[in-house]
Protein backbone atom coordinates (compact mmCIF):
# COMPACT_ATOMS: atom_id res chain seq x y z
CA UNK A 1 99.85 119.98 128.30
CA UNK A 2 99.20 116.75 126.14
CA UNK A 3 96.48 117.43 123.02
CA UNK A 4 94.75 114.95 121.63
CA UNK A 5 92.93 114.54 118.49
CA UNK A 6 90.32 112.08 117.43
CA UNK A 7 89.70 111.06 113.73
CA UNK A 8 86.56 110.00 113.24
CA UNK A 9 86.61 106.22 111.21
CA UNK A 10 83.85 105.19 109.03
CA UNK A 11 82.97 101.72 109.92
CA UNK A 12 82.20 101.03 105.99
CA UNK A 13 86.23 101.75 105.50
CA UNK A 14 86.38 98.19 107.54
CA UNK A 15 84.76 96.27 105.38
CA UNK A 16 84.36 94.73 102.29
CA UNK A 17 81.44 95.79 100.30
CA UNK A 18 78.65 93.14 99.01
CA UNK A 19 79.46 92.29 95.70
CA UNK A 20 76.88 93.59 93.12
CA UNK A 21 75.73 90.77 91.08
CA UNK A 22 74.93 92.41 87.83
CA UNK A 23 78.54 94.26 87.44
CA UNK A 24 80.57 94.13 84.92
CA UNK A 25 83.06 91.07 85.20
CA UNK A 26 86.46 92.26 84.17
CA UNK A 27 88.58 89.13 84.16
CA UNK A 28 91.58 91.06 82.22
CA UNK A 29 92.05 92.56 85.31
CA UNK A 30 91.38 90.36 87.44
CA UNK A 31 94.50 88.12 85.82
CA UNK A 32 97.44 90.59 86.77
CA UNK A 33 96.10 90.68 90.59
CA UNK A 34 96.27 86.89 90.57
CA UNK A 35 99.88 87.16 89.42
CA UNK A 36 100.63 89.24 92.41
CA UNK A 37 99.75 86.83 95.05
CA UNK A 38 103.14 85.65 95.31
CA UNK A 39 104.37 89.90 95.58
CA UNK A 40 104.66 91.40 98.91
CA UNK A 41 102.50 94.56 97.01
CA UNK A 42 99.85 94.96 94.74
CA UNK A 43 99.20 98.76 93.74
CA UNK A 44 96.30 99.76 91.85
CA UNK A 45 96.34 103.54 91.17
CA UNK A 46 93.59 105.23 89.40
CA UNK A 47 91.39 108.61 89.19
CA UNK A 48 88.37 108.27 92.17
CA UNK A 49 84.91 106.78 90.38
CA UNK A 50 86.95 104.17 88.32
CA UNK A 51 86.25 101.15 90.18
CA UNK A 52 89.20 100.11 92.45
CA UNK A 53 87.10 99.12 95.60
CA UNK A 54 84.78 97.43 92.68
CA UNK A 55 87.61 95.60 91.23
CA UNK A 56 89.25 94.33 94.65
CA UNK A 57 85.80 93.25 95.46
CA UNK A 58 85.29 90.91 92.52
CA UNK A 59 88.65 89.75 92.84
CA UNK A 60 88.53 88.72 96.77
CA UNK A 61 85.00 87.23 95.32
CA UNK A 62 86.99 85.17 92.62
CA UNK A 63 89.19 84.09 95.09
CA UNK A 64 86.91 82.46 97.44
CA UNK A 65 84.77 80.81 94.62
CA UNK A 66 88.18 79.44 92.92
CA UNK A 67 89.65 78.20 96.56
CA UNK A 68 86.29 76.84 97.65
CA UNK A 69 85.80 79.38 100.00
CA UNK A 70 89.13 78.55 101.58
CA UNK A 71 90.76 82.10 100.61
CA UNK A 72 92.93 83.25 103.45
CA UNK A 73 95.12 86.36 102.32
CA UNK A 74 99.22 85.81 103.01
CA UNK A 75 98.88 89.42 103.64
CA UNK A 76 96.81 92.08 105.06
CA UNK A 77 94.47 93.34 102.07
CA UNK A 78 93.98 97.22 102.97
CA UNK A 79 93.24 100.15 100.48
CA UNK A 80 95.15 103.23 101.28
CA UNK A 81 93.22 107.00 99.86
CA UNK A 82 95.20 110.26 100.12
CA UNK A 83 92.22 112.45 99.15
CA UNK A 84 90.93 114.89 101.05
CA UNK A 85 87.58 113.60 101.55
CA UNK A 86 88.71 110.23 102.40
């Protein structure tokens, strides 16, 4: 007898959020991610409500503005949660 589970998927975990244009700019950490474009992995770890989607949003933003819109990721960009809720 074969059992099969479905997980539901948001559709909003697919995309990248609009970028808010009245945020905070953080370019300090924006700098260290820039170093890492030459890693094979980038981790950002922090507590949930501290801005990692935020910060990977303003950084793929910075990307394309700097490259002239030309920003094409050498790797998959993905954000991994092991909360419950998630």
């Amino acid at each position: 007898m074969a059992f099969s589970m479905t997980i539901p998927l948001l559709t909003t975990k697919l995309h990248i959020p609009p970028l808010c244009s009245n945020g905070v700019k953080r370019p300090r950490l924006i700098e260290p991610l820039n170093l890492g474009l030459d890693r094979r992995l980038t981790l950002i770890l922090a507590s949930a409500g501290l801005g990692k989607t935020t910060l990977l949003n303003e950084w793929v933003g910075h990307l394309k503005a700097t490259c002239f819109n030309a920003f094409k990721p050498a790797a998959p960009l993905a954000m991994y949660s092991n909360s419950i809720g998630s």
